[in-house]
N, C-alpha and C. Protein backbone atom coordinates (compact mmCIF):
# COMPACT_ATOMS: atom_id res chain seq x y z
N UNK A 1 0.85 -1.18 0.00
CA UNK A 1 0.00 0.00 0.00
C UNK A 1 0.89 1.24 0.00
N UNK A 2 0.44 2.21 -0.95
CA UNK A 2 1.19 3.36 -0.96
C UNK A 2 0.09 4.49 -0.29
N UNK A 3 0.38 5.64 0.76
CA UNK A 3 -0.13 7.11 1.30
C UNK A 3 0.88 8.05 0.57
N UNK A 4 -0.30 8.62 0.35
CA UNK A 4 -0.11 10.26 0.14
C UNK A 4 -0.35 11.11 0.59
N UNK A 5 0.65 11.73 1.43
CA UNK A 5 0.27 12.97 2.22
C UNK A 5 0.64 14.03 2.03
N UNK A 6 -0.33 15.13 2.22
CA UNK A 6 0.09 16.74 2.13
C UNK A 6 0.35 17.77 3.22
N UNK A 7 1.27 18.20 3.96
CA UNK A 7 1.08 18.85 4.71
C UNK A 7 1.62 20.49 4.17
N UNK A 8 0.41 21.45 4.86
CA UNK A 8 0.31 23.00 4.32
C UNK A 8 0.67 23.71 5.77
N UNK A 9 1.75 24.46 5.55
CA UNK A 9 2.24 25.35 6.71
C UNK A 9 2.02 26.87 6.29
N UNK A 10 1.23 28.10 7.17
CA UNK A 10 1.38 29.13 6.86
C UNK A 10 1.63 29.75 8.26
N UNK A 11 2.30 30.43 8.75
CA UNK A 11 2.72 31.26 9.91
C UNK A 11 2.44 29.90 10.78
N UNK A 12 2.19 30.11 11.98
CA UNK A 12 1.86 28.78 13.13
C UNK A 12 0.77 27.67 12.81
N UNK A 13 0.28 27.85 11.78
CA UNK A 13 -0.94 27.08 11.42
C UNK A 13 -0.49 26.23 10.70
N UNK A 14 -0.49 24.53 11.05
CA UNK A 14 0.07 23.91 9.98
C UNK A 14 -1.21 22.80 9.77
N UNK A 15 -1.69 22.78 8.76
CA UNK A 15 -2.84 21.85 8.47
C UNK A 15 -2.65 20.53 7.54
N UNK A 16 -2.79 19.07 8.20
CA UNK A 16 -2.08 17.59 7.24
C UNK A 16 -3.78 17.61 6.52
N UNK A 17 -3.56 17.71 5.24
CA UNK A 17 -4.87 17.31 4.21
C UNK A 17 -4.96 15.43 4.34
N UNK A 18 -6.05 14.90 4.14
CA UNK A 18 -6.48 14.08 4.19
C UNK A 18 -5.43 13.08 3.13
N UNK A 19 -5.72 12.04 3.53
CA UNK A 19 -4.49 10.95 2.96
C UNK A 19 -4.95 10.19 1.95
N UNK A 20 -4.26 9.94 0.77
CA UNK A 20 -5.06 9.31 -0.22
C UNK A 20 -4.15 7.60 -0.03
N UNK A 21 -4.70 6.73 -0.28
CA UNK A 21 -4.01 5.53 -0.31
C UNK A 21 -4.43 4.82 -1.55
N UNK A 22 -3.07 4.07 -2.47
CA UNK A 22 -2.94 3.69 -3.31
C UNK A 22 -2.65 1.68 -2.97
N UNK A 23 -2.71 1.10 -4.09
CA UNK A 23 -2.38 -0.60 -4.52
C UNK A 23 -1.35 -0.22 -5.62
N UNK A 24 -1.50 0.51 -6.41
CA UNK A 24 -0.99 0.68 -7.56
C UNK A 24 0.63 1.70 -7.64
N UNK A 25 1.56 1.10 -7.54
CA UNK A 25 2.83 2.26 -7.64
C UNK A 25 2.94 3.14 -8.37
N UNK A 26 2.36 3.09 -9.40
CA UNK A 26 2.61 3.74 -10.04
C UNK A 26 1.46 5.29 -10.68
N UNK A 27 0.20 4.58 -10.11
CA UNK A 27 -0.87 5.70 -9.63
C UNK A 27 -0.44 6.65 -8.66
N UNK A 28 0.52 5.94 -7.34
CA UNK A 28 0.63 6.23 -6.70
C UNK A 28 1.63 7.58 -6.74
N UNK A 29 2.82 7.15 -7.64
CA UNK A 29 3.47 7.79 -7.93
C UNK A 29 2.91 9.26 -8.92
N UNK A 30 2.43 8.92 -9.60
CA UNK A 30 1.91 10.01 -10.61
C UNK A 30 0.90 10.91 -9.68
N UNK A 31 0.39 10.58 -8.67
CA UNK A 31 -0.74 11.36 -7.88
C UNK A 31 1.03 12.20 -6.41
N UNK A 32 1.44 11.59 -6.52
CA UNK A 32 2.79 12.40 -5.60
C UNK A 32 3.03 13.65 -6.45
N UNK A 33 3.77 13.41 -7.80
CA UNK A 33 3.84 14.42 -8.82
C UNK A 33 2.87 15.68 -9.13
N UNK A 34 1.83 14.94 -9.63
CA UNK A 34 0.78 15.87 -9.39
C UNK A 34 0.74 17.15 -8.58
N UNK A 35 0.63 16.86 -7.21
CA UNK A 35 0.76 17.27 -5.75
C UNK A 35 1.33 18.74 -5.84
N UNK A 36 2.79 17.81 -5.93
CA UNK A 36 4.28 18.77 -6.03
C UNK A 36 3.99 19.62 -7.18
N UNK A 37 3.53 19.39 -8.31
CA UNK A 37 3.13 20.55 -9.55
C UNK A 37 2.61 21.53 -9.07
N UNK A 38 1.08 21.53 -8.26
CA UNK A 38 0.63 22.39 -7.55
C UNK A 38 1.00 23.22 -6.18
N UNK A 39 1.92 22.37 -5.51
CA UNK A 39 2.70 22.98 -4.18
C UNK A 39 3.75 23.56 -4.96
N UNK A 40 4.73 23.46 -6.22
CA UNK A 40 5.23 24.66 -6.54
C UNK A 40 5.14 25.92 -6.87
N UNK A 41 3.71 25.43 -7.35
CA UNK A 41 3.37 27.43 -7.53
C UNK A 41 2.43 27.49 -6.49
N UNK A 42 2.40 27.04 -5.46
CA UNK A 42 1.29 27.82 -4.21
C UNK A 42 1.67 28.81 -3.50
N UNK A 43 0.46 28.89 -3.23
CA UNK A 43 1.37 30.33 -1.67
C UNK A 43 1.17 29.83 -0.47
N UNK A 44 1.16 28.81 -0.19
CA UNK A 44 1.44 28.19 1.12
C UNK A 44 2.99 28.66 1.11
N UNK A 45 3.37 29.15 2.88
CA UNK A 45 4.47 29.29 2.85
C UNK A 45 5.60 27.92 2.85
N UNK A 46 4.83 26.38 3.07
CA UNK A 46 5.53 25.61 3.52
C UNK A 46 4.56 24.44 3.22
N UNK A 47 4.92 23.73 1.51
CA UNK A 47 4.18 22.73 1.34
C UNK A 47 4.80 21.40 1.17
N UNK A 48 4.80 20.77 2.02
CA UNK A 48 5.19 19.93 2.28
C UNK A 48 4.35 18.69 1.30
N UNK A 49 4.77 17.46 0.17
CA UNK A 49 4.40 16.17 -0.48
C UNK A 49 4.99 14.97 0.00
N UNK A 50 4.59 13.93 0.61
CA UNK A 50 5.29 12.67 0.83
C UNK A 50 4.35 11.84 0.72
N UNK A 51 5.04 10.49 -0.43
CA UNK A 51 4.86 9.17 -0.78
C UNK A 51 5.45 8.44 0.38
N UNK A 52 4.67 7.78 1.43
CA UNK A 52 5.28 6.32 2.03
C UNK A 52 4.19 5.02 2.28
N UNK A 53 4.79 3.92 2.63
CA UNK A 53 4.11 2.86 2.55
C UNK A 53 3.51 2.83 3.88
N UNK A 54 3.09 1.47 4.02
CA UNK A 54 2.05 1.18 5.38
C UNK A 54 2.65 0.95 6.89
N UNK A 55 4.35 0.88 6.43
CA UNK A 55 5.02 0.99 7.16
C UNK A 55 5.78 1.97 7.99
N UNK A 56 5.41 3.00 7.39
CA UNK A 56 5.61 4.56 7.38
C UNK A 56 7.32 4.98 6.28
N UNK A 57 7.33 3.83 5.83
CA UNK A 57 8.77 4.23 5.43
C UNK A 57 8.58 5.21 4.45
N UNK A 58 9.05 6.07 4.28
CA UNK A 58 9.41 7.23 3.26
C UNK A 58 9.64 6.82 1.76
N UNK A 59 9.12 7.29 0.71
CA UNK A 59 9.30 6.33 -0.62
C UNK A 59 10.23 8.12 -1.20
N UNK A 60 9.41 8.94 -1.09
CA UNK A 60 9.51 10.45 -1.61
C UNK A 60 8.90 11.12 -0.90
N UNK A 61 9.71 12.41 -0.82
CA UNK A 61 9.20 13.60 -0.11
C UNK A 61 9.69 14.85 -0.59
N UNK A 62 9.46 16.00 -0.54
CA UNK A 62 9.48 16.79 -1.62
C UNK A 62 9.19 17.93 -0.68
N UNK A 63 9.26 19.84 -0.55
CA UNK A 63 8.84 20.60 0.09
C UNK A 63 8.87 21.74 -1.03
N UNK A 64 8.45 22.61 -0.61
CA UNK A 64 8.64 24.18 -1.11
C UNK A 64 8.90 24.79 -0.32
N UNK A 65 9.17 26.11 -0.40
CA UNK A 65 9.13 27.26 0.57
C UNK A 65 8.79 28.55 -0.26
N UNK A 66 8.02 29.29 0.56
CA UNK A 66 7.01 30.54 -0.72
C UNK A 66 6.99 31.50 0.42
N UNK A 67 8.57 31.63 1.33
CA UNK A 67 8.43 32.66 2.19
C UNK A 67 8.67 33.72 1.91
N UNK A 68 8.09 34.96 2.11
CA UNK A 68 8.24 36.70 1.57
C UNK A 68 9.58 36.91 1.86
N UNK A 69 10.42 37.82 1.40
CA UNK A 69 11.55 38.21 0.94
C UNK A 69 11.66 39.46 1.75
């Protein structure tokens, strides 16, 4: 089993979006990508994408940062 999780950080507020779970690696994978397409151009200051299994092990993980200058 593959999870997909999103976590969105803006100032102290950090909110984990609901978890999608996959059978398929490679759904799985293409729905991680996805993710990260949209957390690069967000304005979350701190978007956090991670692929891991049922084991919690880490497959991919990925962040942004969209902090003001």
């Amino acid at each position: 089993m593959f999870i997909l999780q999103e976590i969105q950080t803006n100032g102290s507020q950090t909110a984990l979006l609901p978890a999608a779970t996959y059978t398929d690696p490679n759904e799985a994978e293409s729905n991680y990508h996805a993710r990260l397409a949209a957390a690069a151009i967000s304005s979350v200051e701190v978007h956090t994408v991670m692929l891991h299994d049922e084991h919690g092990n880490v497959i991919e993980k990925k962040f942004y940062e969209h902090l003001a200058e």
